[in-house]
C-alpha atoms as a PDB file:
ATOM      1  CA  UNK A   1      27.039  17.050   4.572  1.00  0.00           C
ATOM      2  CA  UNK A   2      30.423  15.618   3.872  1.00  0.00           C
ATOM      3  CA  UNK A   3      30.736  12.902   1.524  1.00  0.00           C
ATOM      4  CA  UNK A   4      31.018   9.912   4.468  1.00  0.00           C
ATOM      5  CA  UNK A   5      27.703  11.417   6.444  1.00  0.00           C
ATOM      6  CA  UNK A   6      26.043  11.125   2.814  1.00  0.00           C
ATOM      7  CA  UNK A   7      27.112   6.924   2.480  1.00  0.00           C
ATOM      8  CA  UNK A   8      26.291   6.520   6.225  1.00  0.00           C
ATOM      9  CA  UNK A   9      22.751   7.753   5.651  1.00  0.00           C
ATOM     10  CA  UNK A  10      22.367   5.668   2.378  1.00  0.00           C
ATOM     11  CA  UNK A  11      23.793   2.386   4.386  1.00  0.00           C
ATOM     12  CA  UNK A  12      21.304   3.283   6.866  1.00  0.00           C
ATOM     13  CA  UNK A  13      18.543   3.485   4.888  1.00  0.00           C
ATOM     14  CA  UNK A  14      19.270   0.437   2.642  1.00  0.00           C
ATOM     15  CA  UNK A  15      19.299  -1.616   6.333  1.00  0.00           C
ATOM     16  CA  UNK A  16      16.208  -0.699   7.537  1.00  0.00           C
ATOM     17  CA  UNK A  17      13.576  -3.235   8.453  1.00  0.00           C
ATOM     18  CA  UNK A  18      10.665  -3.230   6.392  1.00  0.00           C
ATOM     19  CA  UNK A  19       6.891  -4.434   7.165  1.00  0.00           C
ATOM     20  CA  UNK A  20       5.015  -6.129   4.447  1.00  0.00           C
ATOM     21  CA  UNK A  21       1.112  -5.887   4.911  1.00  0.00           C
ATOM     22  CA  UNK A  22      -2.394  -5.176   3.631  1.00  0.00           C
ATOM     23  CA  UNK A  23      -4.008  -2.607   3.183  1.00  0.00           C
ATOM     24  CA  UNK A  24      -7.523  -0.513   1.871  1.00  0.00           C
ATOM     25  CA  UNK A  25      -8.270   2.499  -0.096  1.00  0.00           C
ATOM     26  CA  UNK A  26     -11.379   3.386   1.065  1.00  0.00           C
ATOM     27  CA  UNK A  27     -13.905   6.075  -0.342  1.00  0.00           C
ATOM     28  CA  UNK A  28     -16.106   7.913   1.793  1.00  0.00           C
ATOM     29  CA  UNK A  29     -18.265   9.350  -0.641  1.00  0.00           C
ATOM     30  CA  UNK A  30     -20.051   6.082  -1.933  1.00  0.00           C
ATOM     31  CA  UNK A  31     -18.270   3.484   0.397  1.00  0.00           C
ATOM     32  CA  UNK A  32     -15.930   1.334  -2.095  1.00  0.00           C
ATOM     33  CA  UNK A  33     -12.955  -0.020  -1.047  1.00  0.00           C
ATOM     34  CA  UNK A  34      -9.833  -1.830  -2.643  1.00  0.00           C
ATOM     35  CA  UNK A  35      -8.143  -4.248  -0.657  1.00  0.00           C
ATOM     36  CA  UNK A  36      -3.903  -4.613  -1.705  1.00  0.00           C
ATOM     37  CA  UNK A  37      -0.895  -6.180  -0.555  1.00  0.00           C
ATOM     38  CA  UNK A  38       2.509  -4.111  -0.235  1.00  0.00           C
ATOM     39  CA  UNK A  39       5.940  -5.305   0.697  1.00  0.00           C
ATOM     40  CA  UNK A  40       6.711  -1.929   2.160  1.00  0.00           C
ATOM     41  CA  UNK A  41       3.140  -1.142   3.771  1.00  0.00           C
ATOM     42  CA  UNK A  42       4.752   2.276   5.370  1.00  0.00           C
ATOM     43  CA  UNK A  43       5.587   3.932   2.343  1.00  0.00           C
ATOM     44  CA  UNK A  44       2.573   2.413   0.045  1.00  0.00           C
ATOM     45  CA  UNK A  45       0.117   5.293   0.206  1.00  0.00           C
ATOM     46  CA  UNK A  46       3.085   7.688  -0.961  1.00  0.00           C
ATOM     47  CA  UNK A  47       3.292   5.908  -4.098  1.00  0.00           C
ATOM     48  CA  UNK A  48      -0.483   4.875  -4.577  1.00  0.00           C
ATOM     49  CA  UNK A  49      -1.380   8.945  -4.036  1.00  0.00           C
ATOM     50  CA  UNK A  50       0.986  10.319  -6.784  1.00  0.00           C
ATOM     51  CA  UNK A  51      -0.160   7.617  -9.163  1.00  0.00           C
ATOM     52  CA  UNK A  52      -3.667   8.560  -8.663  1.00  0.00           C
ATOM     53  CA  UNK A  53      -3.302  12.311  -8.320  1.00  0.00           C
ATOM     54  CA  UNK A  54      -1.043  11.797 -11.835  1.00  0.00           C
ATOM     55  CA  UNK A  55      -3.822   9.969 -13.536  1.00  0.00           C
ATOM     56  CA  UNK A  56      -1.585   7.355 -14.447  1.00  0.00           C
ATOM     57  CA  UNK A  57      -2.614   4.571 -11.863  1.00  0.00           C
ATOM     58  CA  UNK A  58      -2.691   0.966 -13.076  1.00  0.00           C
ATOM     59  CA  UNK A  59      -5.753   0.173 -11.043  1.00  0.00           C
ATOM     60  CA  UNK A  60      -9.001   1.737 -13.758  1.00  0.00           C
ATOM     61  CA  UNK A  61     -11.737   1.303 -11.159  1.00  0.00           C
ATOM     62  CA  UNK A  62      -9.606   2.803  -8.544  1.00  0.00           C
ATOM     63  CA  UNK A  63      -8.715   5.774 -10.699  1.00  0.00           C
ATOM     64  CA  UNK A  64     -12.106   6.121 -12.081  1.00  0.00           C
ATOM     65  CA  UNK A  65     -13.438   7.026  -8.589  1.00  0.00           C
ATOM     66  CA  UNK A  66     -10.673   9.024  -7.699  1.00  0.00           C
ATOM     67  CA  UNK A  67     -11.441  11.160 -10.597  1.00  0.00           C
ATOM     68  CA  UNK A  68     -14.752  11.394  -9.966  1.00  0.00           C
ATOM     69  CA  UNK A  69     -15.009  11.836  -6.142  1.00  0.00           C
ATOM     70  CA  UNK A  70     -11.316  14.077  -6.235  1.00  0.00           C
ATOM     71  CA  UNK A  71      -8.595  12.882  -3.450  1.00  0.00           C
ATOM     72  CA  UNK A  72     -10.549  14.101  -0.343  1.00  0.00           C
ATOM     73  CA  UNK A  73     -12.638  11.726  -0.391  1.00  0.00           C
ATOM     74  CA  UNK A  74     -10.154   8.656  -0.063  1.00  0.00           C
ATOM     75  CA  UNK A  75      -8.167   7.255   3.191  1.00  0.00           C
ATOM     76  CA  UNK A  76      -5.646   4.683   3.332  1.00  0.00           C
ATOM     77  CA  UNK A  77      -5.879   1.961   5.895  1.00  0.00           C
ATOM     78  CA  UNK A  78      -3.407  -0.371   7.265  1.00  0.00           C
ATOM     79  CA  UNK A  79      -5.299  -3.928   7.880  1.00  0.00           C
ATOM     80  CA  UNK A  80      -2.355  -6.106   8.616  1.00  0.00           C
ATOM     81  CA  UNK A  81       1.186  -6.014   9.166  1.00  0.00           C
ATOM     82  CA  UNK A  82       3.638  -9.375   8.961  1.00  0.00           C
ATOM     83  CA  UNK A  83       6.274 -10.303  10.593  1.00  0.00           C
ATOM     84  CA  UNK A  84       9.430  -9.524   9.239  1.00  0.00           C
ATOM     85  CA  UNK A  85      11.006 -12.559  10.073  1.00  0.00           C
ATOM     86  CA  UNK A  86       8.961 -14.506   7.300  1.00  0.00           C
ATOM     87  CA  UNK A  87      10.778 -15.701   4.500  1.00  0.00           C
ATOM     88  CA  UNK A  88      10.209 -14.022   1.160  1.00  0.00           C
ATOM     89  CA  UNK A  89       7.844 -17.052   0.040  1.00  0.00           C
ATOM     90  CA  UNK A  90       6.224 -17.133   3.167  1.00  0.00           C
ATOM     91  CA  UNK A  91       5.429 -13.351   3.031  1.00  0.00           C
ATOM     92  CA  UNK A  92       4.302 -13.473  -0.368  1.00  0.00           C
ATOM     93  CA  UNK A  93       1.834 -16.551   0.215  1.00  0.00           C
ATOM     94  CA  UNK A  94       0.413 -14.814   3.054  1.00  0.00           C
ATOM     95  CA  UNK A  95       0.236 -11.227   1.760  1.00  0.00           C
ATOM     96  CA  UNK A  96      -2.081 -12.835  -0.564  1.00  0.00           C
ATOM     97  CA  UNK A  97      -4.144 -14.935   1.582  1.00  0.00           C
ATOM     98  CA  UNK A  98      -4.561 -12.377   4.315  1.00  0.00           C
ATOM     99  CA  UNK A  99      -5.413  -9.907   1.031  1.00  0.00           C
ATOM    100  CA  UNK A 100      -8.131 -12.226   0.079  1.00  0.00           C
ATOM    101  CA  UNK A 101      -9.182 -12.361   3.729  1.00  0.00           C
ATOM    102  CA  UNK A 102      -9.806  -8.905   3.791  1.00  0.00           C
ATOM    103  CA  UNK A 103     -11.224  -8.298   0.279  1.00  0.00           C
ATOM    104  CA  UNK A 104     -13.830 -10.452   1.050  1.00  0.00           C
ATOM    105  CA  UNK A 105     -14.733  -8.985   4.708  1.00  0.00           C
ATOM    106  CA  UNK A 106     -15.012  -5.238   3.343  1.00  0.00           C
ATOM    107  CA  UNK A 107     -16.632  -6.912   0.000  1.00  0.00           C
ATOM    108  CA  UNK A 108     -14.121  -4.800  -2.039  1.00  0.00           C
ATOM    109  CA  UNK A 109     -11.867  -5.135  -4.955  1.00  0.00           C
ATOM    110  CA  UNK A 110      -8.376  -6.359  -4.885  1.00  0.00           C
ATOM    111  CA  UNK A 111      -5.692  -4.452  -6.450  1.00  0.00           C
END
């Protein structure tokens, strides 16, 4: 990969569009869920897994169950994706209404 490939890539990948959304950590095993809002929703579970799977996730309750039910037992759901054309206070007011929203209809936590 020559040195102008390498900055093309990078350029590329600093451009892309990205989707701000909700989402749920749900466990199978007893039925909990945690309801949070990401303004990257496609790459979220990537850095919610390692967290977990390191121990070292901000989110106790969260963590507690993952410990205790091990990572099998938890899928990641996308509930809502914005538009991208929002501005960044519109997408940040409604990543937390819509979070509420959904907190409330799957009577879970919010991150």
């Amino acid at each position: 990969m020559t040195s102008a490939d390498r900055k093309a890539m990078i350029a590329e990948y600093k451009d892309r569009e990205t989707i701000a959304g909700v989402f749920a950590v749900i466990c199978s095993a007893t039925g909990r869920a945690w309801v949070g809002q990401s303004r990257h929703i496609d790459t979220q579970q990537n850095g919610l897994w390692f967290s977990l799977k390191m121990g070292s996730s901000p989110f106790r309750s969260l963590q507690a169950e993952w410990n205790d039910q091990g990572a099998d037992s938890f899928r990641f759901e996308q509930l809502d994706r914005l538009s991208p054309d929002l501005s960044d206070m519109a997408r940040k007011d409604e990543l937390k209404k819509r979070a509420a929203l959904w907190a409330a209809r799957l009577e879970a936590e919010l991150l």
